[in-house]
N, C-alpha and C. Protein backbone atom coordinates (compact mmCIF):
# COMPACT_ATOMS: atom_id res chain seq x y z
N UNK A 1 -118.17 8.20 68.95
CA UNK A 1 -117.13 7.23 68.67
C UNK A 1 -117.28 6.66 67.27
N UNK A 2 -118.56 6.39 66.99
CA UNK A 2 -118.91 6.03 65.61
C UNK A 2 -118.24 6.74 64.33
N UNK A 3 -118.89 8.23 64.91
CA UNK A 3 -118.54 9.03 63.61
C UNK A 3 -116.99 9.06 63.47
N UNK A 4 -115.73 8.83 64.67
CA UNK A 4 -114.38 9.29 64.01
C UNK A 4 -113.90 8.20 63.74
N UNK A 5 -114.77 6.43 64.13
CA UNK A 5 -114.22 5.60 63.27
C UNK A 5 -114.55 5.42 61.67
N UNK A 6 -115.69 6.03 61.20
CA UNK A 6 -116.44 6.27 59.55
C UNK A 6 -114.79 7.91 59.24
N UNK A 7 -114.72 8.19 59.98
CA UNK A 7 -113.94 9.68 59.60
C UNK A 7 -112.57 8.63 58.85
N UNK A 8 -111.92 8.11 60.02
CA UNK A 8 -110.52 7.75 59.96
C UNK A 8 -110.98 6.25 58.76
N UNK A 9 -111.80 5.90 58.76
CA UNK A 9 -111.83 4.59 57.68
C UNK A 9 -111.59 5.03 56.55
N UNK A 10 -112.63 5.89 56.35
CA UNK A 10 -112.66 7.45 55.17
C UNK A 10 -111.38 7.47 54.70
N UNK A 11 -110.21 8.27 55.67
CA UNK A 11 -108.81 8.40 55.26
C UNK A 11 -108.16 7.52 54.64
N UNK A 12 -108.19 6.76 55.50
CA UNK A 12 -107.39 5.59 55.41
C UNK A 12 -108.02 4.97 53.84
N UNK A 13 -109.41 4.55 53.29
CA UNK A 13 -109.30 4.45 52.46
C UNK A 13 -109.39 5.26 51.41
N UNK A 14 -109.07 6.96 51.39
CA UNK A 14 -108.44 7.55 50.33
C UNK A 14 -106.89 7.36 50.23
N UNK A 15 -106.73 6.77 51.23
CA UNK A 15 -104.56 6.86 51.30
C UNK A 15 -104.67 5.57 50.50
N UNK A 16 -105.19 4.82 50.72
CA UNK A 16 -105.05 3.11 49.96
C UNK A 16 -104.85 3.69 48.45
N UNK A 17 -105.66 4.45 48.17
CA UNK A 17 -105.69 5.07 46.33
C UNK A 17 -104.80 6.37 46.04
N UNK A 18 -104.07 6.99 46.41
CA UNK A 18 -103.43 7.92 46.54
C UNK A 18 -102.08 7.60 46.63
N UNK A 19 -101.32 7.49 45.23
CA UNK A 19 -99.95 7.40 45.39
C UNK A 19 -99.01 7.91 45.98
N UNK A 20 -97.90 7.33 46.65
CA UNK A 20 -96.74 8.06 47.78
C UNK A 20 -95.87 8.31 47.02
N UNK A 21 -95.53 9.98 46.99
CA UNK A 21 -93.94 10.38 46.31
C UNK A 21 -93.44 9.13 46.12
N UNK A 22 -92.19 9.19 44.97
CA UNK A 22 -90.77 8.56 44.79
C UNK A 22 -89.81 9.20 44.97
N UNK A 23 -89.47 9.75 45.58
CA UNK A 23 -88.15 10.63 46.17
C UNK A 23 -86.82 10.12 45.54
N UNK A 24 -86.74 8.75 45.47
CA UNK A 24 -85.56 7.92 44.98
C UNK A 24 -84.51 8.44 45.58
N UNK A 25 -84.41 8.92 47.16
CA UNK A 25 -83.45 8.52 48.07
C UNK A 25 -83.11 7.86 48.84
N UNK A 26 -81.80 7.14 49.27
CA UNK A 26 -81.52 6.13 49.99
C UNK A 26 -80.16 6.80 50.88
N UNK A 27 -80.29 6.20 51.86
CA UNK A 27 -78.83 6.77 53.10
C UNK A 27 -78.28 5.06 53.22
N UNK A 28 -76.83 4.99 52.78
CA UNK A 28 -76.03 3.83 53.21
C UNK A 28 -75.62 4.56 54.76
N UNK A 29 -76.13 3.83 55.73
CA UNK A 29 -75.26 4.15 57.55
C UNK A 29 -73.79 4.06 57.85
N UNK A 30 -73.90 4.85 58.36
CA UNK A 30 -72.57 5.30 58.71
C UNK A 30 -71.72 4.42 59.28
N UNK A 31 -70.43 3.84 58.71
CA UNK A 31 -69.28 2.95 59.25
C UNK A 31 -68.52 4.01 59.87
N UNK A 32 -67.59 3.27 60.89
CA UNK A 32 -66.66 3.77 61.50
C UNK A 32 -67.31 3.91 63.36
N UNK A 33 -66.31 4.25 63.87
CA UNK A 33 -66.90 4.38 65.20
C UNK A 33 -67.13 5.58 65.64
N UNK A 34 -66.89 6.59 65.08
CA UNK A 34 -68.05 7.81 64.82
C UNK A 34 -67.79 8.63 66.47
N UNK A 35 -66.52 8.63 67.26
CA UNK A 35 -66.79 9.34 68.01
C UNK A 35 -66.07 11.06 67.19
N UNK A 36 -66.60 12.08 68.15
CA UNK A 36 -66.05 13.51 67.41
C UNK A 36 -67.31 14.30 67.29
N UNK A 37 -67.32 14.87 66.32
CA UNK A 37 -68.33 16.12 65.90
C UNK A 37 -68.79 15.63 64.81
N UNK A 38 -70.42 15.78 64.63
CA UNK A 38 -70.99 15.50 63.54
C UNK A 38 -70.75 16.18 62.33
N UNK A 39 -70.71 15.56 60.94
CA UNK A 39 -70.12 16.73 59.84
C UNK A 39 -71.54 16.28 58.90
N UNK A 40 -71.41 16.99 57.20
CA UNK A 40 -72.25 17.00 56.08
C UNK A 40 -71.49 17.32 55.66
N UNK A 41 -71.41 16.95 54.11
CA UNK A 41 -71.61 17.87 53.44
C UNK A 41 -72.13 18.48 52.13
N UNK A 42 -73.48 18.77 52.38
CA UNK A 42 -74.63 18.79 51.73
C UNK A 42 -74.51 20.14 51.18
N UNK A 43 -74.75 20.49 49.82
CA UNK A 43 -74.59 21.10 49.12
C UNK A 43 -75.62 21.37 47.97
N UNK A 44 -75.75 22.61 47.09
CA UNK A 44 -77.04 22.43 45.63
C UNK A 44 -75.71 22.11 44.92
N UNK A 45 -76.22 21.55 43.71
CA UNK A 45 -75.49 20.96 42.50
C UNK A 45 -75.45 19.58 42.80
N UNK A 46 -74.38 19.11 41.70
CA UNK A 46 -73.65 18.01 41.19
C UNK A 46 -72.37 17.87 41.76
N UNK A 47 -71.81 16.82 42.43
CA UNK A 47 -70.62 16.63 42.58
C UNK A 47 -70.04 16.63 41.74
N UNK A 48 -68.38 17.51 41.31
CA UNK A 48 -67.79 17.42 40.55
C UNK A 48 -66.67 16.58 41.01
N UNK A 49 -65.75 16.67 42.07
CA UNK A 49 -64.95 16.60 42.89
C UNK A 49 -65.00 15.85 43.91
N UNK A 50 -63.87 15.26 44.27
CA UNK A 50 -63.33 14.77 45.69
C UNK A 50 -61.60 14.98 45.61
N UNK A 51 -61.58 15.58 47.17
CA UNK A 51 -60.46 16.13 47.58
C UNK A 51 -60.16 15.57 49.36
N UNK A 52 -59.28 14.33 48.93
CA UNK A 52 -59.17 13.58 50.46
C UNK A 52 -57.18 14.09 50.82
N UNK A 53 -57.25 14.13 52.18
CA UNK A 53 -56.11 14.44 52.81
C UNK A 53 -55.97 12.92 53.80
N UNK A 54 -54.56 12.84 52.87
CA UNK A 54 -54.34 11.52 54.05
C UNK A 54 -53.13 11.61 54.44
N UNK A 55 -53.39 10.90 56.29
CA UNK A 55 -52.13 11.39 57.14
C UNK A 55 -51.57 9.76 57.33
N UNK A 56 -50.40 9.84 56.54
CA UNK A 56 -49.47 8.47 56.84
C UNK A 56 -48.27 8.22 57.96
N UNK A 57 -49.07 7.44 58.96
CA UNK A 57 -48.66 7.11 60.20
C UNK A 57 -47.95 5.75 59.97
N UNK A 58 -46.27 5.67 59.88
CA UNK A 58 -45.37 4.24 60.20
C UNK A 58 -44.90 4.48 61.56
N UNK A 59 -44.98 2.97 61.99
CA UNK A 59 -45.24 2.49 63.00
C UNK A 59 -43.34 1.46 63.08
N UNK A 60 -43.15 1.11 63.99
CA UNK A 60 -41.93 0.44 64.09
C UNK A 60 -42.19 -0.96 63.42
N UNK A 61 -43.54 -1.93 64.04
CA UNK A 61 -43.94 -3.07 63.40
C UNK A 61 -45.38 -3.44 62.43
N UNK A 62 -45.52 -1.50 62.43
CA UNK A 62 -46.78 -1.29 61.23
C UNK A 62 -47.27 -0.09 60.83
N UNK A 63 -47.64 -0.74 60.04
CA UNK A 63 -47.99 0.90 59.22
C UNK A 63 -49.15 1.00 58.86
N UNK A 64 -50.10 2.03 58.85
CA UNK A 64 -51.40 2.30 58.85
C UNK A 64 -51.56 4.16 58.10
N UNK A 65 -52.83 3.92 57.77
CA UNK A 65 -52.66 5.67 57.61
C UNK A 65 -54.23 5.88 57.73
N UNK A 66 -54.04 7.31 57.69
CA UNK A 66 -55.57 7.65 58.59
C UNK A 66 -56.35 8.51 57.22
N UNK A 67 -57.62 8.91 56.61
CA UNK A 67 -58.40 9.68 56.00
C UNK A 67 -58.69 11.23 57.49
N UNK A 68 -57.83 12.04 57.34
CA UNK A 68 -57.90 13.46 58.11
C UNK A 68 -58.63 14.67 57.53
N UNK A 69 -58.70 14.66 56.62
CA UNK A 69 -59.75 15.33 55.69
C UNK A 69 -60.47 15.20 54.29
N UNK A 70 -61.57 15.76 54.14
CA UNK A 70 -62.01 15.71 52.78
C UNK A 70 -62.95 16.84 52.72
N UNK A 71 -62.48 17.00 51.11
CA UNK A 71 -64.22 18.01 50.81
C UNK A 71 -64.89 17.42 49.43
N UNK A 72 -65.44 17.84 48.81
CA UNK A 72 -65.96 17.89 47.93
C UNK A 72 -66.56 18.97 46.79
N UNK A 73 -66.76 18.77 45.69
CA UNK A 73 -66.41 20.04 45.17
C UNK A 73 -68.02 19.72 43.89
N UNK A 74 -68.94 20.79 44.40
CA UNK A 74 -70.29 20.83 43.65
C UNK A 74 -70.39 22.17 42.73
N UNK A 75 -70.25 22.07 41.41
CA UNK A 75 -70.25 22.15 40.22
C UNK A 75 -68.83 22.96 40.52
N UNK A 76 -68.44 23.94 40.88
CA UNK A 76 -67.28 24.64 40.54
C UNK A 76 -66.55 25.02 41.88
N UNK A 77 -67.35 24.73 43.00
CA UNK A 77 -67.28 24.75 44.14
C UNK A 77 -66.94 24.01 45.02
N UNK A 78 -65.54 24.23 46.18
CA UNK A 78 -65.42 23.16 47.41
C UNK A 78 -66.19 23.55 48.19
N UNK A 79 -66.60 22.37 49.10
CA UNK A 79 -67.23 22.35 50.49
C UNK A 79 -66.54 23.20 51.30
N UNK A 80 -66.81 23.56 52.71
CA UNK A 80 -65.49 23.61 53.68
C UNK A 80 -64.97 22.35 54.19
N UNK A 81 -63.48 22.36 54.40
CA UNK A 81 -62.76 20.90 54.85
C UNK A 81 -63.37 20.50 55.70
N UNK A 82 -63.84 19.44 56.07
CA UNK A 82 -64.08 18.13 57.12
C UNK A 82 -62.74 17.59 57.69
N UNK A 83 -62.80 17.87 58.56
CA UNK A 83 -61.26 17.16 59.52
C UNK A 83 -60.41 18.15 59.40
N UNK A 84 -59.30 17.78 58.83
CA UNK A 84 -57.99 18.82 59.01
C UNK A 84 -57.11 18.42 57.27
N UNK A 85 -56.15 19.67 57.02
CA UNK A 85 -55.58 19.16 55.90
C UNK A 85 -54.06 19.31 56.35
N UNK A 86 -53.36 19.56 57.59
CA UNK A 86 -52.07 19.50 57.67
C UNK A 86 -51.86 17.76 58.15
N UNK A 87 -50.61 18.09 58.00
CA UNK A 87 -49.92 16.66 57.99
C UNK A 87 -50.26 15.50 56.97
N UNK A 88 -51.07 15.88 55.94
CA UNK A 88 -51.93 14.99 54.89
C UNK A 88 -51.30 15.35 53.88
N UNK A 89 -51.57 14.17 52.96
CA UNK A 89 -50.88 14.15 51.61
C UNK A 89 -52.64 14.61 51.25
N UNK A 90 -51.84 15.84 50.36
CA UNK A 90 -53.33 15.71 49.21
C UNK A 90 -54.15 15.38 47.83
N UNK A 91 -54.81 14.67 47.98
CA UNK A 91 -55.20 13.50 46.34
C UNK A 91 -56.64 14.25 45.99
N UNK A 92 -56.61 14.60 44.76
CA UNK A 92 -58.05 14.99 43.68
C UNK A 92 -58.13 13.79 43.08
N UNK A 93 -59.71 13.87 42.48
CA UNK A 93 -60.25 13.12 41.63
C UNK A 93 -61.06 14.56 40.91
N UNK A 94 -61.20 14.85 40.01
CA UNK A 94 -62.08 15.41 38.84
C UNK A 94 -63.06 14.60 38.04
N UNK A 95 -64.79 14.59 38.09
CA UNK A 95 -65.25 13.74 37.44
C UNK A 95 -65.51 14.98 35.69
N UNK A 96 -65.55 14.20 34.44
CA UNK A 96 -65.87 14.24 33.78
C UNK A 96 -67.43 15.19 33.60
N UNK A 97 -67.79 15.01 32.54
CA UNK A 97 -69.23 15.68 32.30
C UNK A 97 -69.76 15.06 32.13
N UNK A 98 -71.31 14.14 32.82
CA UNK A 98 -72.46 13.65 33.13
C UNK A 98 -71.77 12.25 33.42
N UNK A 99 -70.59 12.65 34.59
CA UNK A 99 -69.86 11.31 35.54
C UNK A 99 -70.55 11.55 37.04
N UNK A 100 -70.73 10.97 37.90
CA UNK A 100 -70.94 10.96 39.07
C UNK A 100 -70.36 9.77 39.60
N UNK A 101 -70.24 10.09 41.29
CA UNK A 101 -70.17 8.66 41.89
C UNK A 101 -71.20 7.61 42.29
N UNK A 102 -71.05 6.47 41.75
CA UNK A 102 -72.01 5.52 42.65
C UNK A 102 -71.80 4.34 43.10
N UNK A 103 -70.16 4.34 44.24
CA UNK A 103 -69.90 3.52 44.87
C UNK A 103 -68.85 4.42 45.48
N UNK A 104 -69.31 4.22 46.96
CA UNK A 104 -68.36 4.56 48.12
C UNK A 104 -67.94 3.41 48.84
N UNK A 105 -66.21 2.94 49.00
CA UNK A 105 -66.35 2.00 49.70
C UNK A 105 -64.85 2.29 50.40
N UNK A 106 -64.64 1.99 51.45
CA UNK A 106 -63.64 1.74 52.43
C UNK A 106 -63.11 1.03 53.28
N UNK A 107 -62.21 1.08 54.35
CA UNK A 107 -61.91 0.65 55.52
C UNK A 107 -61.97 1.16 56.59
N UNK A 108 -62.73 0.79 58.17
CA UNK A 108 -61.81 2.08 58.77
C UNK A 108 -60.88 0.74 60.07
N UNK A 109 -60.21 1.38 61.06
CA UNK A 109 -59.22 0.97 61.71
C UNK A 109 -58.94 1.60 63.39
N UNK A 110 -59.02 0.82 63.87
CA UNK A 110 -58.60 1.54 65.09
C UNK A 110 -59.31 3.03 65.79
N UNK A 111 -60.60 2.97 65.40
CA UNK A 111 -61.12 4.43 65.63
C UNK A 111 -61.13 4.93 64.32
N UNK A 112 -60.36 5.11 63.52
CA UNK A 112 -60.31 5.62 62.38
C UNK A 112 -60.69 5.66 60.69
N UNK A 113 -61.03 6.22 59.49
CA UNK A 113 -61.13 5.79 58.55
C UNK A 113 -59.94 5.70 57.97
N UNK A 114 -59.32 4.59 57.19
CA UNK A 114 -58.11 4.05 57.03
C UNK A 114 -58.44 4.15 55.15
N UNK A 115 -59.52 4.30 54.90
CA UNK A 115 -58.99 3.87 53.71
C UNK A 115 -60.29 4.41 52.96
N UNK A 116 -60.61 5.05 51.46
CA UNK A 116 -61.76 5.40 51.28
C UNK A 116 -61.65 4.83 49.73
N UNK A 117 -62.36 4.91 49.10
CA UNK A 117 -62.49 4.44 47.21
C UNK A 117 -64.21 5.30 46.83
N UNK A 118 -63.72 6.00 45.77
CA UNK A 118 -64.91 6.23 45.06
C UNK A 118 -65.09 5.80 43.63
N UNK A 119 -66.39 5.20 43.47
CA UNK A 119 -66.13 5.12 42.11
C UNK A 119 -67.41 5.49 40.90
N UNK A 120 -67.23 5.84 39.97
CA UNK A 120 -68.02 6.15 38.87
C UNK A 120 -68.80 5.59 37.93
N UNK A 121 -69.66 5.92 37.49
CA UNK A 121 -70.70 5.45 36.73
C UNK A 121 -70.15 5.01 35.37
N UNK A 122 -68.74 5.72 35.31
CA UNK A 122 -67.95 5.29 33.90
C UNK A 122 -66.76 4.50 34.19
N UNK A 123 -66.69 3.49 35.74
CA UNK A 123 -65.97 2.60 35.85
C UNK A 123 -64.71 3.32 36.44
N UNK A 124 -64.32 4.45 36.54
CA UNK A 124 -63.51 4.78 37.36
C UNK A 124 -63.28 4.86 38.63
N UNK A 125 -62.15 5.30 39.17
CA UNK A 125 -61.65 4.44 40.59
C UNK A 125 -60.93 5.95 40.91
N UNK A 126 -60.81 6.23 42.43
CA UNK A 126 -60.28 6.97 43.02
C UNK A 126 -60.37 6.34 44.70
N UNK A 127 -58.73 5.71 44.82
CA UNK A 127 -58.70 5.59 45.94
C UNK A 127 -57.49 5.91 46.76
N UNK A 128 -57.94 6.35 48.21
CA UNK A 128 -56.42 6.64 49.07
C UNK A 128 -57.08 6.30 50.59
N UNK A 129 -55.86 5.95 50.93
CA UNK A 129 -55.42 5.24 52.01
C UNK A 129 -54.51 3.80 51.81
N UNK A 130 -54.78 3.19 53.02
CA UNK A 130 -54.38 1.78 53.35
C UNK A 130 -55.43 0.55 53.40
N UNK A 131 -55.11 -0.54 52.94
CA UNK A 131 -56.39 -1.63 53.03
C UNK A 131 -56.37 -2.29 54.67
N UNK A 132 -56.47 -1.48 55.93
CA UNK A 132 -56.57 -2.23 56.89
C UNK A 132 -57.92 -2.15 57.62
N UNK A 133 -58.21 -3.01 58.21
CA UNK A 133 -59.68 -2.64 59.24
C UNK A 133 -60.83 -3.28 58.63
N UNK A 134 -61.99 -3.00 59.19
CA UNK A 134 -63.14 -3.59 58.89
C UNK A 134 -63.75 -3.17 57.46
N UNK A 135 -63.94 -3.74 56.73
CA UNK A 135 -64.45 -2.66 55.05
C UNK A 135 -66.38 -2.69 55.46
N UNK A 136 -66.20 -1.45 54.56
CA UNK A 136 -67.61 -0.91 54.30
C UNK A 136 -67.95 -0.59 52.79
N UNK A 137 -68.92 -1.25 52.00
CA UNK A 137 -68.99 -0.77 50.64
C UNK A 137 -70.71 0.42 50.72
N UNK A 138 -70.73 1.18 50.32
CA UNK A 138 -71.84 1.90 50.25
C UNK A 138 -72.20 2.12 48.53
N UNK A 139 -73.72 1.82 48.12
CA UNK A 139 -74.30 2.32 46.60
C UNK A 139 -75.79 2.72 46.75
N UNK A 140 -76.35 3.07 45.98
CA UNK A 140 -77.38 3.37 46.53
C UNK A 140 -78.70 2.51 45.83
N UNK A 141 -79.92 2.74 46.04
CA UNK A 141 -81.30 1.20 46.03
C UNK A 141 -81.33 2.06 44.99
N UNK A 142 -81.84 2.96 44.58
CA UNK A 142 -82.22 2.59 43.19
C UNK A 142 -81.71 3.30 41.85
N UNK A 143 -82.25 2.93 40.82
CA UNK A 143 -81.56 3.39 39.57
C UNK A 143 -81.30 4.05 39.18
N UNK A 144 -80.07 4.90 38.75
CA UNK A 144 -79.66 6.27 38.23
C UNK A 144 -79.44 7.80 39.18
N UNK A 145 -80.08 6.55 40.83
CA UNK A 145 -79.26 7.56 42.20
C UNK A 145 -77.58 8.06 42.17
N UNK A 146 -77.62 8.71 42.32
CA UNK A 146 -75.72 9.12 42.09
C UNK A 146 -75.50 9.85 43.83
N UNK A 147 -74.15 9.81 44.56
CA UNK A 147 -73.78 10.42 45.72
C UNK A 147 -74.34 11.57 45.58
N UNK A 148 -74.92 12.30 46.38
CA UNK A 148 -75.10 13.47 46.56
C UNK A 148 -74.73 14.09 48.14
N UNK A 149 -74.47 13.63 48.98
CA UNK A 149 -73.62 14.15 49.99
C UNK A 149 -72.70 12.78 50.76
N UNK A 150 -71.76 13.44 51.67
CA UNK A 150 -71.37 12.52 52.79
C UNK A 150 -71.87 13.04 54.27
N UNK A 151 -71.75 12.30 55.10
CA UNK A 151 -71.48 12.95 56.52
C UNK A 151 -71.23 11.86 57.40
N UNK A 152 -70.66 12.35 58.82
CA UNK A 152 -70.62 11.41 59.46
C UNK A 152 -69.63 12.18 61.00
N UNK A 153 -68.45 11.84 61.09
CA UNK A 153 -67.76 12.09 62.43
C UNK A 153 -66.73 12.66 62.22
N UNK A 154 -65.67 13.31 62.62
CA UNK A 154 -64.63 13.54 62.91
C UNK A 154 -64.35 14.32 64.24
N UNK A 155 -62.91 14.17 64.54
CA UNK A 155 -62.07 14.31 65.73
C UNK A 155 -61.21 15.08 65.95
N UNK A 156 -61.01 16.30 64.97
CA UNK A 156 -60.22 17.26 64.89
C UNK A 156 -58.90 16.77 64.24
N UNK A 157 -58.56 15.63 64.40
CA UNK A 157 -57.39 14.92 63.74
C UNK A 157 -57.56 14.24 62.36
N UNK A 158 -58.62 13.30 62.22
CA UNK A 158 -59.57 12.40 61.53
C UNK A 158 -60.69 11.76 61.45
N UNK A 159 -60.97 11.58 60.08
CA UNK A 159 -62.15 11.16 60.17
C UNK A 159 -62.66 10.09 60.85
N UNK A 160 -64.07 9.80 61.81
CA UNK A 160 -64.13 8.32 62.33
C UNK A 160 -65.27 8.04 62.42
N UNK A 161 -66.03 8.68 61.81
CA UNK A 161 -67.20 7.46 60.44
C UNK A 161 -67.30 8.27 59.17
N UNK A 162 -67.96 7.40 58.25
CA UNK A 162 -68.57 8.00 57.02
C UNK A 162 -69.86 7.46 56.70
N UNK A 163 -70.71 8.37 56.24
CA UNK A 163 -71.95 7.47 55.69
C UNK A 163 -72.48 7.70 54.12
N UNK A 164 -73.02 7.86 53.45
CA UNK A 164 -73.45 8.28 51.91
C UNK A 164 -74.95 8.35 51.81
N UNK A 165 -75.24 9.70 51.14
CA UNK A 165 -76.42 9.81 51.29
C UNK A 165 -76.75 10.08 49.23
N UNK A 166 -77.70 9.11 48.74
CA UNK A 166 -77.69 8.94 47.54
C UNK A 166 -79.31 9.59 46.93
N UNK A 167 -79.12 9.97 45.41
CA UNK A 167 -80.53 10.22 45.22
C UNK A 167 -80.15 10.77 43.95
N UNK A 168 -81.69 10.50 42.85
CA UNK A 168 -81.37 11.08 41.58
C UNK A 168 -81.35 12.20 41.16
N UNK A 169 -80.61 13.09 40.71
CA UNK A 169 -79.79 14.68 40.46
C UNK A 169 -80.99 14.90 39.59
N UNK A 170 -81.42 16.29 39.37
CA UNK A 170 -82.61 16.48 38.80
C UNK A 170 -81.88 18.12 38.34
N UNK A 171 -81.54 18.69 37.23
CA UNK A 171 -80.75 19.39 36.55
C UNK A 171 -82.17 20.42 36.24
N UNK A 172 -82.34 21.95 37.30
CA UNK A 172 -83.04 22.53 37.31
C UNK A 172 -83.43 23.46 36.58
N UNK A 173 -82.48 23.65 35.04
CA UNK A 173 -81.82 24.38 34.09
C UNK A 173 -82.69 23.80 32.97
N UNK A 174 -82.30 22.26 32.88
CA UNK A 174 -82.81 21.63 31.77
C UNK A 174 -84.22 21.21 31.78
């Protein structure tokens, strides 16, 4: 008994002196009520792109609209669609060269994501939907993290959560 408490003290005080990775990733949790099929979409590269499909539902005494698909597009490349792209209006954003996102923020509504915004390290804005429902802002802990994936739910119709998964891009070239 002696010897594996001198063993494990041992460890324990080489871990005290032994620095822990910095990974410098962070996950903002997933808003929305998330029933459906789990999605990603995790990819190698840089986000260049976002490509959201939104389905606008009027109502007799309201109007709402739903986020039904999205992809994303890493260096020259889309994802495969998340959700669906019929019945959706479809909106691009194109980022620039050494732009990324680092603010995801939305609404969602009724089961649904109602409303999404991305925005950029150079102050730009890309948003679609409607401002109804509970808001969610997502960025990430630490410095010079940029989006590097989404995931979360959908329902064959729409999306019904989102979450953001952040971390610093490390350019394997340079």
């Amino acid at each position: 008994m002696l010897h594996h408490f001198a063993v494990l003290s041992a460890l324990y005080a080489m871990s005290m002196t032994m620095p822990l990775p910095d990974f410098y990733y962070s996950y903002s949790p997933a808003a929305g009520d998330g029933s459906g099929t789990e999605f990603s979409t995790a990819h190698e590269g840089r986000i260049t792109g976002v490509r959201v499909y939104e389905y606008p539902s009027y109502g007799y005494y309201y109007s709402y609209n739903y986020i039904n698909g999205i992809q994303l597009r890493y260096e020259s490349n889309w994802t495969e669609l998340v959700g669906v792209s019929y019945y959706g209006n479809e909106k691009e954003m194109t980022l620039f060269d050494n732009e990324h996102f680092v603010q995801v923020s939305g609404k969602y509504y009724s089961g649904y994501i109602s409303e999404l915004m991305f925005v950029t390290n150079e102050g730009r804005s890309f948003k679609v939907g409607q401002p109804s429902g509970l808001s969610f802002n997502f960025y990430p802990t630490h410095d010079g993290s940029e989006l590097r994936f989404i995931s979360g739910r959908q329902n064959g119709f729409a999306l019904t959560s989102i979450g953001a998964h952040w971390a610093v891009y490390y350019n394997s070239t340079s």
